[in-house]
C-alpha atoms as a PDB file:
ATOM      1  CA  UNK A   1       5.919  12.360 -26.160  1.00  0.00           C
ATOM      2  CA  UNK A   2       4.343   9.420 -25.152  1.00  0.00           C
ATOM      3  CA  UNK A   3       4.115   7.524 -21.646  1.00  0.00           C
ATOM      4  CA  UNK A   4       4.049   3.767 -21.264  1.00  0.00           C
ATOM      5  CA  UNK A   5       0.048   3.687 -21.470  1.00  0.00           C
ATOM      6  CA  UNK A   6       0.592   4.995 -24.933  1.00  0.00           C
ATOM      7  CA  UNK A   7      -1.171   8.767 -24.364  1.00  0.00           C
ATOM      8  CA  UNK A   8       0.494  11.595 -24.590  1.00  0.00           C
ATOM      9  CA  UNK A   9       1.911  13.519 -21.430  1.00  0.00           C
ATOM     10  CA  UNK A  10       1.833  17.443 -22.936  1.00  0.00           C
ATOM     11  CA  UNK A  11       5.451  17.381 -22.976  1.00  0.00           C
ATOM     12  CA  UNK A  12       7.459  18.388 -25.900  1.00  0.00           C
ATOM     13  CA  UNK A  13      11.533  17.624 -26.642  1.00  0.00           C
ATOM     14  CA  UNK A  14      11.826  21.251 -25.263  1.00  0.00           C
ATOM     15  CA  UNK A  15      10.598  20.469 -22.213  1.00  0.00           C
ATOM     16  CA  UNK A  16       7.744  22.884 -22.686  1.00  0.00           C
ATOM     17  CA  UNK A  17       4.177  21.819 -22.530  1.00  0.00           C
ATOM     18  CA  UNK A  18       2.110  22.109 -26.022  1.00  0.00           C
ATOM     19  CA  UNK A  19      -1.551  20.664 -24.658  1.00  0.00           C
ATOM     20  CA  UNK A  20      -3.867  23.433 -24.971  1.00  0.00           C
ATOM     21  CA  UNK A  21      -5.102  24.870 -22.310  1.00  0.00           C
ATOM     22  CA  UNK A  22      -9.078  23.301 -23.414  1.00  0.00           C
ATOM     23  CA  UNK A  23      -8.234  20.063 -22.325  1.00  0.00           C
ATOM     24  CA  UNK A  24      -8.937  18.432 -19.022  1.00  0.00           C
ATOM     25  CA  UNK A  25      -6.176  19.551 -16.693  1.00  0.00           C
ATOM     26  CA  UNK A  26      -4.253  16.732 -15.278  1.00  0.00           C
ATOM     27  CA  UNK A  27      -5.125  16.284 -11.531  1.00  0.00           C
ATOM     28  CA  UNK A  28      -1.965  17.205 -10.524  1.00  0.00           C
ATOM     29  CA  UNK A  29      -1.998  19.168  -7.684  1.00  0.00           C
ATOM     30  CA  UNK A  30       1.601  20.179  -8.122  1.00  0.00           C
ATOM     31  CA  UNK A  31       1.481  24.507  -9.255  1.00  0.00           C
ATOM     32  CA  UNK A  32       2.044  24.545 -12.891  1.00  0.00           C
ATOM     33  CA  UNK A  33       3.679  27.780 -14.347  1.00  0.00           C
ATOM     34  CA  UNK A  34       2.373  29.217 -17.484  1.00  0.00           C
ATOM     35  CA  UNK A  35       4.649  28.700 -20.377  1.00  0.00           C
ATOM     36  CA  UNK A  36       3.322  31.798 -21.932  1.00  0.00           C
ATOM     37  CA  UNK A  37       2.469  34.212 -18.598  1.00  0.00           C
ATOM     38  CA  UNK A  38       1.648  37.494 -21.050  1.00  0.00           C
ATOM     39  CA  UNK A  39      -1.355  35.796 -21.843  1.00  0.00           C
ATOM     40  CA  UNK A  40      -4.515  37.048 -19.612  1.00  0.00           C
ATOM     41  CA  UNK A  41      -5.887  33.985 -18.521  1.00  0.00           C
ATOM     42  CA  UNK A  42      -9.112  34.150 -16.264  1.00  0.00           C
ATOM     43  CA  UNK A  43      -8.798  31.997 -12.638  1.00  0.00           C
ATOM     44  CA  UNK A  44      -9.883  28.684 -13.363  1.00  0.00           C
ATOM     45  CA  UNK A  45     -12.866  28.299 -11.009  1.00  0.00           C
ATOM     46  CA  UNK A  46     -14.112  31.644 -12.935  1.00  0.00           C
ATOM     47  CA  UNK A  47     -13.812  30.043 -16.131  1.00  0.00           C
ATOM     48  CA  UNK A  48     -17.252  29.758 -17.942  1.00  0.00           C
ATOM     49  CA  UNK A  49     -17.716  26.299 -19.136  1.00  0.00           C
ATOM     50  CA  UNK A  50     -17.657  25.264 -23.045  1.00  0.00           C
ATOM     51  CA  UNK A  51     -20.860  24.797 -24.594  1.00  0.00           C
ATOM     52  CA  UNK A  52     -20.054  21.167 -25.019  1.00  0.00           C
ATOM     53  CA  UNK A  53     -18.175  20.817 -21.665  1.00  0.00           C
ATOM     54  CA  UNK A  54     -20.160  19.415 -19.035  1.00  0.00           C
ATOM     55  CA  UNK A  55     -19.271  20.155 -15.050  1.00  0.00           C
ATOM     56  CA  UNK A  56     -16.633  17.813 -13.872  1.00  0.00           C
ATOM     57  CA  UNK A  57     -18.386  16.674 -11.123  1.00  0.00           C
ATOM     58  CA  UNK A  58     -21.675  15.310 -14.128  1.00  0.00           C
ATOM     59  CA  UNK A  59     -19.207  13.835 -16.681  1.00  0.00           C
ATOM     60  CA  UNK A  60     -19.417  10.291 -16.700  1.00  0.00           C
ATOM     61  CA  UNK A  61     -16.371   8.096 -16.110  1.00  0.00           C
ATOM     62  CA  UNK A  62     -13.836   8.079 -19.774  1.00  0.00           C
ATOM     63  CA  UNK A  63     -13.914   4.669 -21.185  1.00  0.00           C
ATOM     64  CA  UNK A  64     -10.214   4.750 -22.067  1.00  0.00           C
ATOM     65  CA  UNK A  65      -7.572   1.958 -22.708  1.00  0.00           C
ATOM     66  CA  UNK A  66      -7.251  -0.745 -20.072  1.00  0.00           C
ATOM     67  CA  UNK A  67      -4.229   0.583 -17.697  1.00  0.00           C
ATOM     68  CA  UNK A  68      -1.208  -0.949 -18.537  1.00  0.00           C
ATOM     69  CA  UNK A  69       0.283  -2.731 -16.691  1.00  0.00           C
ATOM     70  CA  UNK A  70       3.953  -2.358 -17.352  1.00  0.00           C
ATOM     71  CA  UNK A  71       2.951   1.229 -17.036  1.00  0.00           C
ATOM     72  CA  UNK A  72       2.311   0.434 -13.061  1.00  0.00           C
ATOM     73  CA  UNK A  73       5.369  -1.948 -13.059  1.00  0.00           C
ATOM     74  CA  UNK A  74       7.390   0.984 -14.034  1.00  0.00           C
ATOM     75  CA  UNK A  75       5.883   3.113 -11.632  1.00  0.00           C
ATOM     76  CA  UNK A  76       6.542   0.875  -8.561  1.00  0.00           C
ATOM     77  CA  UNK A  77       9.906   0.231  -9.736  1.00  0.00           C
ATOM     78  CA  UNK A  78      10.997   3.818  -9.843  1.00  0.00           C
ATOM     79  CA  UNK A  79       9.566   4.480  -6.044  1.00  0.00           C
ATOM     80  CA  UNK A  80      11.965   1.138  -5.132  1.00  0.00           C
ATOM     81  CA  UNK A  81      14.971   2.603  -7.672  1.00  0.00           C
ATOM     82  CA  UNK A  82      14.801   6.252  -5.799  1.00  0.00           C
ATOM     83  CA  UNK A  83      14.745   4.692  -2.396  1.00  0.00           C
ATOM     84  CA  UNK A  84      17.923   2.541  -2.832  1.00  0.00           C
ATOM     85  CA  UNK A  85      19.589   5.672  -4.135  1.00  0.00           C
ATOM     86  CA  UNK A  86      19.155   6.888  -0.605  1.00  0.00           C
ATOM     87  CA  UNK A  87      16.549   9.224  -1.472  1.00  0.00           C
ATOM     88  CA  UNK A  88      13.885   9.812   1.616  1.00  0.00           C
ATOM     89  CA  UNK A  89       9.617   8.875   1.443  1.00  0.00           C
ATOM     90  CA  UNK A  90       9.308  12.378   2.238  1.00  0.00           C
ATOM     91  CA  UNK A  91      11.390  13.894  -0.928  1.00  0.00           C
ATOM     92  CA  UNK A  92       9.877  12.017  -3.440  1.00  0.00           C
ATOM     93  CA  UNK A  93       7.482  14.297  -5.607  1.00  0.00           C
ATOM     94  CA  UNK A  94       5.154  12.469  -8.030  1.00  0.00           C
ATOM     95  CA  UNK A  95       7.048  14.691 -10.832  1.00  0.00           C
ATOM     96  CA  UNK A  96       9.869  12.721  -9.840  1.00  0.00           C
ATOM     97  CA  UNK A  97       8.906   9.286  -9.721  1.00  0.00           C
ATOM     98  CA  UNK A  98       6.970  10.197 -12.846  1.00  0.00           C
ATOM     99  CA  UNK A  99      10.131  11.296 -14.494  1.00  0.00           C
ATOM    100  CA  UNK A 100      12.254   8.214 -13.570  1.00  0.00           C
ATOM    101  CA  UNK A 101       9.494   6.133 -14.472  1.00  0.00           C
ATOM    102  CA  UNK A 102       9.273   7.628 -18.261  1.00  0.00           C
ATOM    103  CA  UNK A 103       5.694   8.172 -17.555  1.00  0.00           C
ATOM    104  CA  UNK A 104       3.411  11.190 -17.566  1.00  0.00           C
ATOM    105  CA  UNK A 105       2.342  12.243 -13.897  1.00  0.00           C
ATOM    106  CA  UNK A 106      -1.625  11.967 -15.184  1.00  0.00           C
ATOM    107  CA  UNK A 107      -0.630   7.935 -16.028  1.00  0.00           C
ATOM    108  CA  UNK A 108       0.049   8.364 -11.829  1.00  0.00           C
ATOM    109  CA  UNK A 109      -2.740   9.774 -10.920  1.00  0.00           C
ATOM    110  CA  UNK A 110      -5.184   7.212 -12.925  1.00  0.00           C
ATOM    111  CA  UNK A 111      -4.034   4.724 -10.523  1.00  0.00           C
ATOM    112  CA  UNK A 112      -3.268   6.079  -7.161  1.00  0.00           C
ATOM    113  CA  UNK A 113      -4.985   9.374  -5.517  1.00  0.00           C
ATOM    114  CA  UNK A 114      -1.961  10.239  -4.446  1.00  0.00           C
ATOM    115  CA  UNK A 115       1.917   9.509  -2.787  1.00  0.00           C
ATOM    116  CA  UNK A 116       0.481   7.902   0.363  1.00  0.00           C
ATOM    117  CA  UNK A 117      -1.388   5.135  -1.917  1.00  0.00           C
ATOM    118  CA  UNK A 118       1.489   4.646  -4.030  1.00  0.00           C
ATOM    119  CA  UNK A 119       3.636   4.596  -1.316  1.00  0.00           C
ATOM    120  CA  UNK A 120       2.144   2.222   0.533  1.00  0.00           C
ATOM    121  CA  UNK A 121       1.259   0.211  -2.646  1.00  0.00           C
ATOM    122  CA  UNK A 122       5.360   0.029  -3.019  1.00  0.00           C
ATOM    123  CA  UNK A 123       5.369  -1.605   0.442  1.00  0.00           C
ATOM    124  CA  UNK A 124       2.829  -3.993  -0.485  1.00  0.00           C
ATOM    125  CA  UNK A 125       4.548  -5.217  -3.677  1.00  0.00           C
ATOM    126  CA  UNK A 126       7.951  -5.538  -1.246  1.00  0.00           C
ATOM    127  CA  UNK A 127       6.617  -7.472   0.831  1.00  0.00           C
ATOM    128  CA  UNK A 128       5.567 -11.254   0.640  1.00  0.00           C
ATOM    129  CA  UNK A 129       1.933 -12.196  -1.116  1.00  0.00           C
ATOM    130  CA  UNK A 130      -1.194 -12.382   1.898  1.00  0.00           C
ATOM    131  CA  UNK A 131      -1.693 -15.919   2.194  1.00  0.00           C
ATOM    132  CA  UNK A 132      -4.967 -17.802   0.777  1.00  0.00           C
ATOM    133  CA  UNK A 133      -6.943 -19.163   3.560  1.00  0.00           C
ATOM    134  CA  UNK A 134     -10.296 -21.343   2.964  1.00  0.00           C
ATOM    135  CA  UNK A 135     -12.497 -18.521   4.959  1.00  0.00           C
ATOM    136  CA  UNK A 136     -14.029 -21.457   6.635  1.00  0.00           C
ATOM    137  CA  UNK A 137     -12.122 -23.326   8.771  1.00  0.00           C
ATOM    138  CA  UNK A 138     -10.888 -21.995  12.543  1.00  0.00           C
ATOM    139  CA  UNK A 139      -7.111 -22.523  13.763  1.00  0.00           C
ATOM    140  CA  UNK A 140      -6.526 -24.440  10.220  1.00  0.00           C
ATOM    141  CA  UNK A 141      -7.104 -20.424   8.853  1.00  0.00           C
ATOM    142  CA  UNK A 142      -5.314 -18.627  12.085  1.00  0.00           C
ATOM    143  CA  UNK A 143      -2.221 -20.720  11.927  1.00  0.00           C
ATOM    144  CA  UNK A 144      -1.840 -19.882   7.656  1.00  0.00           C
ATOM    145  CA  UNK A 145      -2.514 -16.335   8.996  1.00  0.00           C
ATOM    146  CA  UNK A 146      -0.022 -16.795  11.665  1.00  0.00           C
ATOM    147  CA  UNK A 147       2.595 -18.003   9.496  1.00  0.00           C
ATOM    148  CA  UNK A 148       2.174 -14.958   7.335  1.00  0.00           C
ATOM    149  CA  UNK A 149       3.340 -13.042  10.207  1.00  0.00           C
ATOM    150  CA  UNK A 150       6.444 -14.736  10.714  1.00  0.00           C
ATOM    151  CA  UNK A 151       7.090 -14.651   6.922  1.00  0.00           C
ATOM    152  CA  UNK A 152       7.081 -10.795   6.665  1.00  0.00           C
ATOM    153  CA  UNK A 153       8.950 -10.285   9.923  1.00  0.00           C
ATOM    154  CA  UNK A 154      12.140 -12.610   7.724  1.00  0.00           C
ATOM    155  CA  UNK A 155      11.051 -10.185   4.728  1.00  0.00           C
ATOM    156  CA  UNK A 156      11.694  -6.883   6.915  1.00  0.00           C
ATOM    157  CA  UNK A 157      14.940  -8.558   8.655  1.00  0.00           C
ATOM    158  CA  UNK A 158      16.603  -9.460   5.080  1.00  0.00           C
ATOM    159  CA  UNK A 159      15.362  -6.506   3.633  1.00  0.00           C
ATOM    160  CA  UNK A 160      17.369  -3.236   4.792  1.00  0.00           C
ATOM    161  CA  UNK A 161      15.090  -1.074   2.148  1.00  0.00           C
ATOM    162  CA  UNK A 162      11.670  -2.486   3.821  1.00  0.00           C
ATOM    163  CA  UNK A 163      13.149  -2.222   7.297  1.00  0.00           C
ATOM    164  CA  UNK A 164      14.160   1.579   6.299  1.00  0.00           C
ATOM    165  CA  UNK A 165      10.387   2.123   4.761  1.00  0.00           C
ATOM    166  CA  UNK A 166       8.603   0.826   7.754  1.00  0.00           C
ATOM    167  CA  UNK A 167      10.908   3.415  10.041  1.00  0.00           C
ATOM    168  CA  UNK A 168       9.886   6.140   7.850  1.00  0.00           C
ATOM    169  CA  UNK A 169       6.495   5.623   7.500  1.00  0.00           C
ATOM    170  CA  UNK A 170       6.186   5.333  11.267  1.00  0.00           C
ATOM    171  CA  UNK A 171       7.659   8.882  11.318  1.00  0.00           C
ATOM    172  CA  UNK A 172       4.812  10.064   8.846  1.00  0.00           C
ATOM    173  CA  UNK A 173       1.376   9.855  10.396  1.00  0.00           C
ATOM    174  CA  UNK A 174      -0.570  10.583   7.336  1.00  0.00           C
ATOM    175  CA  UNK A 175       1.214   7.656   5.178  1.00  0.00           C
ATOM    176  CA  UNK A 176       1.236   5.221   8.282  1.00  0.00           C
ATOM    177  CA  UNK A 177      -2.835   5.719   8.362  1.00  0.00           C
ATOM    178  CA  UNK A 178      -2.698   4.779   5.335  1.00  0.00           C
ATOM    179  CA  UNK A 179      -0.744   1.719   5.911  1.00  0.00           C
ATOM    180  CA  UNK A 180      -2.510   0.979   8.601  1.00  0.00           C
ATOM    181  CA  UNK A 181      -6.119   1.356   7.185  1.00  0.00           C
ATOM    182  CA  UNK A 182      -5.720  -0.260   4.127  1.00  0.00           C
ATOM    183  CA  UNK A 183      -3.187  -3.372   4.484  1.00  0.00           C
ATOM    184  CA  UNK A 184      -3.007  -3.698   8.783  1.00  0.00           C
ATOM    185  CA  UNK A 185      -6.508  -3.885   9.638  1.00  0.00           C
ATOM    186  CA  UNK A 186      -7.914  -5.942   7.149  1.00  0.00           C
ATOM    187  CA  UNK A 187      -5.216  -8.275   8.325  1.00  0.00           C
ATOM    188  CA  UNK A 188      -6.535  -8.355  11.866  1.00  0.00           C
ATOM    189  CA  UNK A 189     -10.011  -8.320  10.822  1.00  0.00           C
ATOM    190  CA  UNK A 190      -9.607 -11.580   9.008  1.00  0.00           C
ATOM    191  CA  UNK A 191      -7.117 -13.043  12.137  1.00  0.00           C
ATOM    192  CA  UNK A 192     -10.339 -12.322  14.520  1.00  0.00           C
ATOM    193  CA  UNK A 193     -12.556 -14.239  11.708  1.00  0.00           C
ATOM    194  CA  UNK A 194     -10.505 -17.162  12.165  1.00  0.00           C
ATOM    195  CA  UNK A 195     -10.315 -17.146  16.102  1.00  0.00           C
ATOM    196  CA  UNK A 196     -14.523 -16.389  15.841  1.00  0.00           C
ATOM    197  CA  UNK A 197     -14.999 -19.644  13.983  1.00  0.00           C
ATOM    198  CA  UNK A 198     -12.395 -21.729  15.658  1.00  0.00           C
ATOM    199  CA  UNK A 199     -14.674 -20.775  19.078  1.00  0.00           C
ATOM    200  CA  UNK A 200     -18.048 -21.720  16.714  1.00  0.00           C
ATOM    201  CA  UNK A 201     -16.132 -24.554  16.056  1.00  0.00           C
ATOM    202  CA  UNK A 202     -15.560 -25.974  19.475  1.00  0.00           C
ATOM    203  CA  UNK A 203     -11.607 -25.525  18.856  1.00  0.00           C
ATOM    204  CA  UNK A 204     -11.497 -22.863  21.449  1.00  0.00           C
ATOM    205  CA  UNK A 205     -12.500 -21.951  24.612  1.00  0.00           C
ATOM    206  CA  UNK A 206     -16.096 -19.712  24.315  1.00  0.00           C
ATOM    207  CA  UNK A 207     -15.737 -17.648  27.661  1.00  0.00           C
ATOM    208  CA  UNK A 208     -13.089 -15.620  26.937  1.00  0.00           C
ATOM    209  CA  UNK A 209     -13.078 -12.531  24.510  1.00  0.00           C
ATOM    210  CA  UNK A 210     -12.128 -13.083  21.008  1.00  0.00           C
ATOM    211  CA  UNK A 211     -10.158 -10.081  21.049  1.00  0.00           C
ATOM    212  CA  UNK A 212      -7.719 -11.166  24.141  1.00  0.00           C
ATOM    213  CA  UNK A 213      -7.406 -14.870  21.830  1.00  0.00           C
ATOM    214  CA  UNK A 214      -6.164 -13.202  19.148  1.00  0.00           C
ATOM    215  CA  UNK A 215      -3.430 -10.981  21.054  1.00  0.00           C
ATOM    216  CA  UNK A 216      -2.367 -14.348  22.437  1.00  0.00           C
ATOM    217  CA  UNK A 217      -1.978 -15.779  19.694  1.00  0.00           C
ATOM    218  CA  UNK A 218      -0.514 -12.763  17.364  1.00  0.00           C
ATOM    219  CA  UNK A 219       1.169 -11.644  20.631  1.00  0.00           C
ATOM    220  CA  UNK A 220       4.292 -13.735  20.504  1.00  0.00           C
ATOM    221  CA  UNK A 221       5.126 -13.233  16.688  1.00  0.00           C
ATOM    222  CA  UNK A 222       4.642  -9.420  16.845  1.00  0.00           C
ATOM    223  CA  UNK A 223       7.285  -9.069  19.591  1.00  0.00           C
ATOM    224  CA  UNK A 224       9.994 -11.223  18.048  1.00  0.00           C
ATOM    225  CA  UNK A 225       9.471  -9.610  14.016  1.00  0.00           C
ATOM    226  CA  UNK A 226       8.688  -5.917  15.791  1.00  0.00           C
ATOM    227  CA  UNK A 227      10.496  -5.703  19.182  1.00  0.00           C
ATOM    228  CA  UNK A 228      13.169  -7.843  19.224  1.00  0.00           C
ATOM    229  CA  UNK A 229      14.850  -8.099  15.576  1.00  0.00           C
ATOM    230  CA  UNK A 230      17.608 -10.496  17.248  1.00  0.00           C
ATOM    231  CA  UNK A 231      14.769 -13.039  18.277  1.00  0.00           C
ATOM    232  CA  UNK A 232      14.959 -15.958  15.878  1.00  0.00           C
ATOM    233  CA  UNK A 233      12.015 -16.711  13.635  1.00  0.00           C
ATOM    234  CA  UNK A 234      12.378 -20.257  13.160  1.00  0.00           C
ATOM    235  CA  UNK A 235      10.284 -22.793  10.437  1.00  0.00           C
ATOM    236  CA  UNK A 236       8.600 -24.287  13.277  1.00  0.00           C
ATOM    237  CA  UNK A 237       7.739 -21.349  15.619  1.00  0.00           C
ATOM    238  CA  UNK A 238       4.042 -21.140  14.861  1.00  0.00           C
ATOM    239  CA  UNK A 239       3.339 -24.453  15.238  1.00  0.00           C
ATOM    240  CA  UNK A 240       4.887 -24.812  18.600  1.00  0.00           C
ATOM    241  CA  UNK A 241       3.316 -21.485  19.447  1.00  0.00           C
ATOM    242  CA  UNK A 242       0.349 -22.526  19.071  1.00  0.00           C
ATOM    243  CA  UNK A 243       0.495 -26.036  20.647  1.00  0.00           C
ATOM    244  CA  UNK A 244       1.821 -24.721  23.930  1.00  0.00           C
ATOM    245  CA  UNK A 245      -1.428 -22.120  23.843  1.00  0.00           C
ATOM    246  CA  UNK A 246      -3.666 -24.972  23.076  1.00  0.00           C
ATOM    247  CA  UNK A 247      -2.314 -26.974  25.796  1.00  0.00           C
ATOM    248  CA  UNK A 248      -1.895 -24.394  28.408  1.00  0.00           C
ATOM    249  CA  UNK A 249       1.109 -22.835  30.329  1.00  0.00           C
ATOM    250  CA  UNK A 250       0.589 -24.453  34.192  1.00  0.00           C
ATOM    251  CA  UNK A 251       2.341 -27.252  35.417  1.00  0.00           C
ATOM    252  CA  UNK A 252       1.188 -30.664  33.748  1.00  0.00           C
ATOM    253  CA  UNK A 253      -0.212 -32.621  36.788  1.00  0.00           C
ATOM    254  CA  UNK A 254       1.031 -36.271  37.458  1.00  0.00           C
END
């Protein structure tokens, strides 16, 4: 049988698995039980290497086919077709999704290290496109960033699967570092960018810390998309978010 990247998975119409036990073992870390268990087969890490095999570790990389990228549309699709069947983050196996998927669980494994990339990969793809910013310019950059915000915070309220996602990955520690590491983070880092070259810039104030800028700025988004979900999110709330920060909160003076 063959998955979507075209190689075979080991799997037969019987269900049993006919790759011989010489070739590279999927990384899988799943137990696999031996179709044929009278056979005395020697622990793997006591196994003495092939005369032609080289140690894992000193092969070089396989120059394969290009990944496929229906292959990954699949995958993601499956992870988002088992969660609106009500099925949890947590009981998901990568046998599963592989299954539902009509892939082989090695065509997983090629492209994520594991269920808390994939997972949060799923997210990712669920969620609205990071905006392009120039890199360059100061509040031009934080407002596009700004906007982002408020654009996922609509995405989480329309979406009852994201909404349900985010709750469960907040209930997962490992998958929410991931989360946070990988997509979170490099979103702040380039939101403190932009406020550090709208200061160079002369756009804002220099004696106060970059870090207490930014949480005024992000402050007022986070709390209406994260804390209050009945808080409207209108077109114009960025822009008159960040005028009345510009301008200042005390009393215009006659």
């Amino acid at each position: 049988m063959r998955d979507q990247d075209g190689e075979r998975d080991g799997t037969r119409e019987d269900g049993r698995n006919d790759t011989p036990h010489e070739q590279e073992p999927s990384p899988d870390p799943e137990p696999r039980h031996d179709p044929e268990p009278h056979r005395d087969h020697a622990p793997r890490h006591d196994r003495e290497p092939q005369r032609d095999e080289a140690p894992r570790h000193d092969r070089e990389p396989r120059r394969g086919r290009p990944r496929s990228a229906a292959a990954e549309r699949a995958i993601l699709d499956a992870v988002i077709a088992l969660l609106e069947a009500g099925e949890p983050l947590a009981g998901l196996s990568i046998e599963r999704i592989a299954r539902t998927a009509g892939v082989g669980k090695a065509t997983i494994y090629r492209r994520w290290s594991g269920k808390e990339e994939l997972f949060v990969d799923v997210v990712r793809d669920m969620e609205p496109d990071d905006p392009q910013i120039s890199g360059t310019e100061g509040l031009a950059d934080l407002r596009i960033l700004l906007e982002s915000l408020r654009t996922r915070g609509l995405a989480q309220r329309s979406s009852a699967l994201l909404h349900n996602i985010f709750a469960q990955m907040k209930s997962h520690p490992k998958l929410w570092d991931e989360y946070f590491g990988t997509v979170i983070a490099p979103r702040r880092a380039a939101m403190l960018a932009a406020v550090r070259r709208a200061v160079a810039a002369g756009e804002l104030r220099d004696d106060l810390d970059v870090e207490l800028i930014d949480d005024l700025f992000v402050g007022p988004v986070l709390v209406r998309t994260v804390h209050r979900p009945e808080a409207p999110l209108p077109d114009d709330l960025v822009d008159r978010l960040m005028t009345a920060l510009l301008q200042g909160l005390a009393p215009r003076r006659v």
